[in-house]
N, C-alpha and C. Protein backbone atom coordinates (compact mmCIF):
# COMPACT_ATOMS: atom_id res chain seq x y z
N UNK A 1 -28.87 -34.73 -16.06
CA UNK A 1 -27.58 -35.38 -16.18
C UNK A 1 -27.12 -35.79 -14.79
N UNK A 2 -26.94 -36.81 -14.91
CA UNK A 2 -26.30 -37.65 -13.69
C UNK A 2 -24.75 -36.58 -12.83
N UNK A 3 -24.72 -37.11 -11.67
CA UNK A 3 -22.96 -36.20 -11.19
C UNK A 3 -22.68 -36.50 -10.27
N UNK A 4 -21.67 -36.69 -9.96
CA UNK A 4 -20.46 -37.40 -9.31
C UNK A 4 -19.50 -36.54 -9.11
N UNK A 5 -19.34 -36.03 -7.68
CA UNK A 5 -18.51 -35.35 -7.08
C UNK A 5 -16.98 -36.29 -7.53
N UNK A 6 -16.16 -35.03 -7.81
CA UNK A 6 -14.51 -35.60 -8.12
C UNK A 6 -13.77 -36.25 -6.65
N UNK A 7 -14.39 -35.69 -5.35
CA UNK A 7 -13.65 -36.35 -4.63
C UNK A 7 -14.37 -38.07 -3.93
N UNK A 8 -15.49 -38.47 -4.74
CA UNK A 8 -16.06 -39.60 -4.68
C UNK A 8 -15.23 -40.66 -5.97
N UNK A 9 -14.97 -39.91 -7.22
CA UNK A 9 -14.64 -40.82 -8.08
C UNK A 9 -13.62 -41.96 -7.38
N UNK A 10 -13.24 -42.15 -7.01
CA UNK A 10 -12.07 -43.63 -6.98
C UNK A 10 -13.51 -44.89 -6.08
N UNK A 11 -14.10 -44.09 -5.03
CA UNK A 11 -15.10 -44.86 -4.91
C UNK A 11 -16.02 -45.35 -5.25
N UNK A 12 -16.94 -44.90 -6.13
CA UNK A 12 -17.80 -45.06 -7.07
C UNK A 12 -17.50 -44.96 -8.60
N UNK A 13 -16.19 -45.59 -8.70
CA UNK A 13 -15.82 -45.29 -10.15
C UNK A 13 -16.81 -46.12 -11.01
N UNK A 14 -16.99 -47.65 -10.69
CA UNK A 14 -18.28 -48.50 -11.60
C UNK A 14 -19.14 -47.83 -11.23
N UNK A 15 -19.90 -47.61 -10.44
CA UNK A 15 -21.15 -46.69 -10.87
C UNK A 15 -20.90 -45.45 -11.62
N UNK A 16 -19.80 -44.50 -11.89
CA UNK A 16 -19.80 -43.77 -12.69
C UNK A 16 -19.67 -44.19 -14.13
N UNK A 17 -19.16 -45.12 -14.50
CA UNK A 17 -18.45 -45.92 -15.71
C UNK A 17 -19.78 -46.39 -15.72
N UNK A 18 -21.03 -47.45 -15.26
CA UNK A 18 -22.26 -47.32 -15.43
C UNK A 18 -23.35 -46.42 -16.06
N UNK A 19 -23.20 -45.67 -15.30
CA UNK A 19 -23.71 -44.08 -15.57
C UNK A 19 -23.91 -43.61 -16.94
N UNK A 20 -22.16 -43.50 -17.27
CA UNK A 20 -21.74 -42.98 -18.67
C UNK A 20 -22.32 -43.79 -19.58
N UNK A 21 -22.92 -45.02 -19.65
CA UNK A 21 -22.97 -45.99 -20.77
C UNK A 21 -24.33 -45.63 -21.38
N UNK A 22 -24.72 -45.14 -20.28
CA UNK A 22 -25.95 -44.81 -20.88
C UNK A 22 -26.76 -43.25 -21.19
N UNK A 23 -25.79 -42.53 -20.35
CA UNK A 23 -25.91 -40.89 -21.01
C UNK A 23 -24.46 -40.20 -20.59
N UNK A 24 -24.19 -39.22 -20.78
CA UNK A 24 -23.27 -38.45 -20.26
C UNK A 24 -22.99 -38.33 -18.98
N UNK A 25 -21.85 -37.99 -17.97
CA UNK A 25 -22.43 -37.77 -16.37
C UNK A 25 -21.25 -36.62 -16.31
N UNK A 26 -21.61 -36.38 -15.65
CA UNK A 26 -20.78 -34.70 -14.88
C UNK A 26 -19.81 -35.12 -13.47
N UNK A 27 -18.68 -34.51 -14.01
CA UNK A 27 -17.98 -34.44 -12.30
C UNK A 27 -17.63 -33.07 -12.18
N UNK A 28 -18.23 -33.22 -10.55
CA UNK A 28 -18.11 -31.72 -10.38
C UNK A 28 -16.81 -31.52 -9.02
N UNK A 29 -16.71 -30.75 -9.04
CA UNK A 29 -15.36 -29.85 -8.19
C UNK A 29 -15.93 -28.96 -7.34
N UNK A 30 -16.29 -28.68 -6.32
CA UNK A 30 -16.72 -27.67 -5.57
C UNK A 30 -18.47 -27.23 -6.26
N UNK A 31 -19.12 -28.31 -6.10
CA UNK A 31 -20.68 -28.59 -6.20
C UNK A 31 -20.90 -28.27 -7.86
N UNK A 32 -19.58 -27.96 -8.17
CA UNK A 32 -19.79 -27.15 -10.05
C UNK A 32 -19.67 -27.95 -11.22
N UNK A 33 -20.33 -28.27 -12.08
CA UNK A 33 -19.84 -28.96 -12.90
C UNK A 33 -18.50 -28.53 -13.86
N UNK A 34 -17.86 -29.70 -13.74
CA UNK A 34 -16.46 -29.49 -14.28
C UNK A 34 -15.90 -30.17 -15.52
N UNK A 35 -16.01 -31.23 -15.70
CA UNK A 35 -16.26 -32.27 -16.70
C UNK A 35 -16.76 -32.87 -16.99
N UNK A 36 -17.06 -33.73 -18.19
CA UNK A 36 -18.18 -34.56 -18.59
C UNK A 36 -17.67 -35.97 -18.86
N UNK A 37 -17.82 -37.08 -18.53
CA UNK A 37 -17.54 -38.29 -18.89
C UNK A 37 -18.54 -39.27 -19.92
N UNK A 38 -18.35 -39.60 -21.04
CA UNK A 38 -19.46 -40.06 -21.79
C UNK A 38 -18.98 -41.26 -22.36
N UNK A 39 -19.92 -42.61 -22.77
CA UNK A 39 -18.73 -43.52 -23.64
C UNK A 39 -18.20 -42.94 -24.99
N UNK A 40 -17.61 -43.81 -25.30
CA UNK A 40 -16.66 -43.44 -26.57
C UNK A 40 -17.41 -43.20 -27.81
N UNK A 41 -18.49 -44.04 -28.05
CA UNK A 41 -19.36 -44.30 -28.98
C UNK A 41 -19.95 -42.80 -29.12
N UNK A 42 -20.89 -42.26 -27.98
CA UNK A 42 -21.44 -41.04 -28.10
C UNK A 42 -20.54 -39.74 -28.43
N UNK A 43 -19.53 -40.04 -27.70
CA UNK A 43 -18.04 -38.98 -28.11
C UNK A 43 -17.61 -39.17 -29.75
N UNK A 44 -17.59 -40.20 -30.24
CA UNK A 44 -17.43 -40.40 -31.79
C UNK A 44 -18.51 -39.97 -32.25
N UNK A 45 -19.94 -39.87 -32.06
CA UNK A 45 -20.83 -39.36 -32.79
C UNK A 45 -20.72 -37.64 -32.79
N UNK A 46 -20.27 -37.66 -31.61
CA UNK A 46 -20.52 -35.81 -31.58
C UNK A 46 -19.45 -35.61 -32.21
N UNK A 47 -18.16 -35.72 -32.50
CA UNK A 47 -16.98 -35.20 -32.97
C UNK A 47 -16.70 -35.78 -34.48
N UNK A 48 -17.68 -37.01 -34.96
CA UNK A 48 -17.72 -37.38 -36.32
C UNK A 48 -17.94 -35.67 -37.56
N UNK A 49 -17.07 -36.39 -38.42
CA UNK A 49 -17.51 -35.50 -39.21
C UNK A 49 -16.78 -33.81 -39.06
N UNK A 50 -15.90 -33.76 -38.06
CA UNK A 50 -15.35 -32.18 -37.67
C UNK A 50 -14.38 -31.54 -38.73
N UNK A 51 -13.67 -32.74 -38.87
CA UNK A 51 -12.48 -32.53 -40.06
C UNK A 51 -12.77 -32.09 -41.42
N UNK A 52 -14.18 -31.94 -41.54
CA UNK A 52 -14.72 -31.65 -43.27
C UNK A 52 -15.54 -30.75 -43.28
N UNK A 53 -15.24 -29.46 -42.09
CA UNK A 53 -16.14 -28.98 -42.46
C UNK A 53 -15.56 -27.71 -43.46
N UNK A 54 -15.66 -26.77 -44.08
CA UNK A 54 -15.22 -26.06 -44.95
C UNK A 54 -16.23 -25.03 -44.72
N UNK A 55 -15.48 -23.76 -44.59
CA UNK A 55 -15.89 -22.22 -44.70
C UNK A 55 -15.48 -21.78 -46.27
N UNK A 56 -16.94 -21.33 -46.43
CA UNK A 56 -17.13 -20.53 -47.80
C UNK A 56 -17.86 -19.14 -47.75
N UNK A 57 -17.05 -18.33 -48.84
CA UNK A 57 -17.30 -17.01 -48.57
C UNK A 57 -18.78 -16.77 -49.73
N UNK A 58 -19.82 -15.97 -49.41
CA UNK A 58 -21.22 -16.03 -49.87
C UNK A 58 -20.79 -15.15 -51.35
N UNK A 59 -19.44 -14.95 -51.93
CA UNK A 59 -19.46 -13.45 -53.11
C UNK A 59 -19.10 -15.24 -53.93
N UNK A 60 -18.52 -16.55 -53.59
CA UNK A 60 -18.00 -17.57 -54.30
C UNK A 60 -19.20 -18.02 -54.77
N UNK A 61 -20.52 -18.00 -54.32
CA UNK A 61 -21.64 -18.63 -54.83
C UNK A 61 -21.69 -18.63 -56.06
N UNK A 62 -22.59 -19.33 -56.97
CA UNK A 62 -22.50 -19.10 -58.51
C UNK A 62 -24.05 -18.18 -58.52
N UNK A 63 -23.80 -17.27 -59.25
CA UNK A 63 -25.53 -15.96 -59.52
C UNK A 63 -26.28 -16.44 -59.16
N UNK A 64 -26.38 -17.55 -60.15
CA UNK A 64 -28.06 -18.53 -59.96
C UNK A 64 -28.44 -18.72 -58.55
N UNK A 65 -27.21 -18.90 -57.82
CA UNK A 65 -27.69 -19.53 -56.25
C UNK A 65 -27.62 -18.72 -55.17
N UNK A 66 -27.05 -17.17 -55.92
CA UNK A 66 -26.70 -16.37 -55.13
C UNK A 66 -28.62 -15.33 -55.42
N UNK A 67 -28.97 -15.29 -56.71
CA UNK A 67 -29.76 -14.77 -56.18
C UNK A 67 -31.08 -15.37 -55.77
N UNK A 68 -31.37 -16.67 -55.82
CA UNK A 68 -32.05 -17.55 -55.26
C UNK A 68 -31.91 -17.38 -53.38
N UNK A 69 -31.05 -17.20 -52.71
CA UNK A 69 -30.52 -16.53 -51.71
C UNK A 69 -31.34 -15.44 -51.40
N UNK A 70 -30.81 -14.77 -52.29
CA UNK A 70 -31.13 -12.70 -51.76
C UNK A 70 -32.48 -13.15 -51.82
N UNK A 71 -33.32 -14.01 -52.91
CA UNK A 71 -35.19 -13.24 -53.17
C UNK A 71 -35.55 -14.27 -51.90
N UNK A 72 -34.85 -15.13 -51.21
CA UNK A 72 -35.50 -16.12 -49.97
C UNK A 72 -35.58 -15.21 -48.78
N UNK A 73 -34.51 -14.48 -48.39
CA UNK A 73 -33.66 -13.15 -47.45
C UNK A 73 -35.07 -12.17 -47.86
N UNK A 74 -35.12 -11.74 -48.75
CA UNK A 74 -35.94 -10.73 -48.87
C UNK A 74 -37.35 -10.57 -48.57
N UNK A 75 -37.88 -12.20 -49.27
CA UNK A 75 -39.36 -12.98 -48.76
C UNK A 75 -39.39 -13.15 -47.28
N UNK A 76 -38.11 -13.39 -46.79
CA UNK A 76 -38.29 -13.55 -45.11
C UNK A 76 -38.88 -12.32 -44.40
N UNK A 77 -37.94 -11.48 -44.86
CA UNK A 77 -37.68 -9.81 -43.87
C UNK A 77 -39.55 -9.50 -44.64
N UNK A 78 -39.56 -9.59 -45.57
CA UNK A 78 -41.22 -8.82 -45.72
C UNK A 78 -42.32 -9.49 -45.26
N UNK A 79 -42.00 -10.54 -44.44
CA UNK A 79 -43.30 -11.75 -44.58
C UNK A 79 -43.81 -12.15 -45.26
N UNK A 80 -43.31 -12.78 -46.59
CA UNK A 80 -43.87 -13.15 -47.69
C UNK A 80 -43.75 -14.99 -47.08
């Protein structure tokens, strides 16, 4: 990953804005990476989809799929 010290950004801001278009780049603060600058496009892909994700508890399963589950769990742990 590309990086760009924070106290360079105002100088090399197009080459950082460059940078980003084509992968992620890092600005760092005291040699460390600190933030990440990426285009928008790649930022919409990673954060697509966050709003839907849904937690379900494993006792809500229906039998059939619950014990289809346990005999997969069980085939694992024995090496089957």
């Amino acid at each position: 990953m590309k990086q760009f010290a924070a106290g360079d950004l105002t100088r090399n801001t197009g080459d950082l804005f460059e940078a980003a278009t084509v992968a992620p780049v890092a600005i760092t603060k005291h040699r460390k990476p600190r933030f990440v600058v990426m285009s928008m496009e790649r930022f919409e892909a990673l954060t697509k989809g966050r709003g839907a994700q849904v937690a379900l508890d494993v006792s809500d399963m229906p039998d059939d799929l619950g014990n289809l589950l346990d005999k997969g769990l069980e085939d694992h742990f024995r090496g089957r």
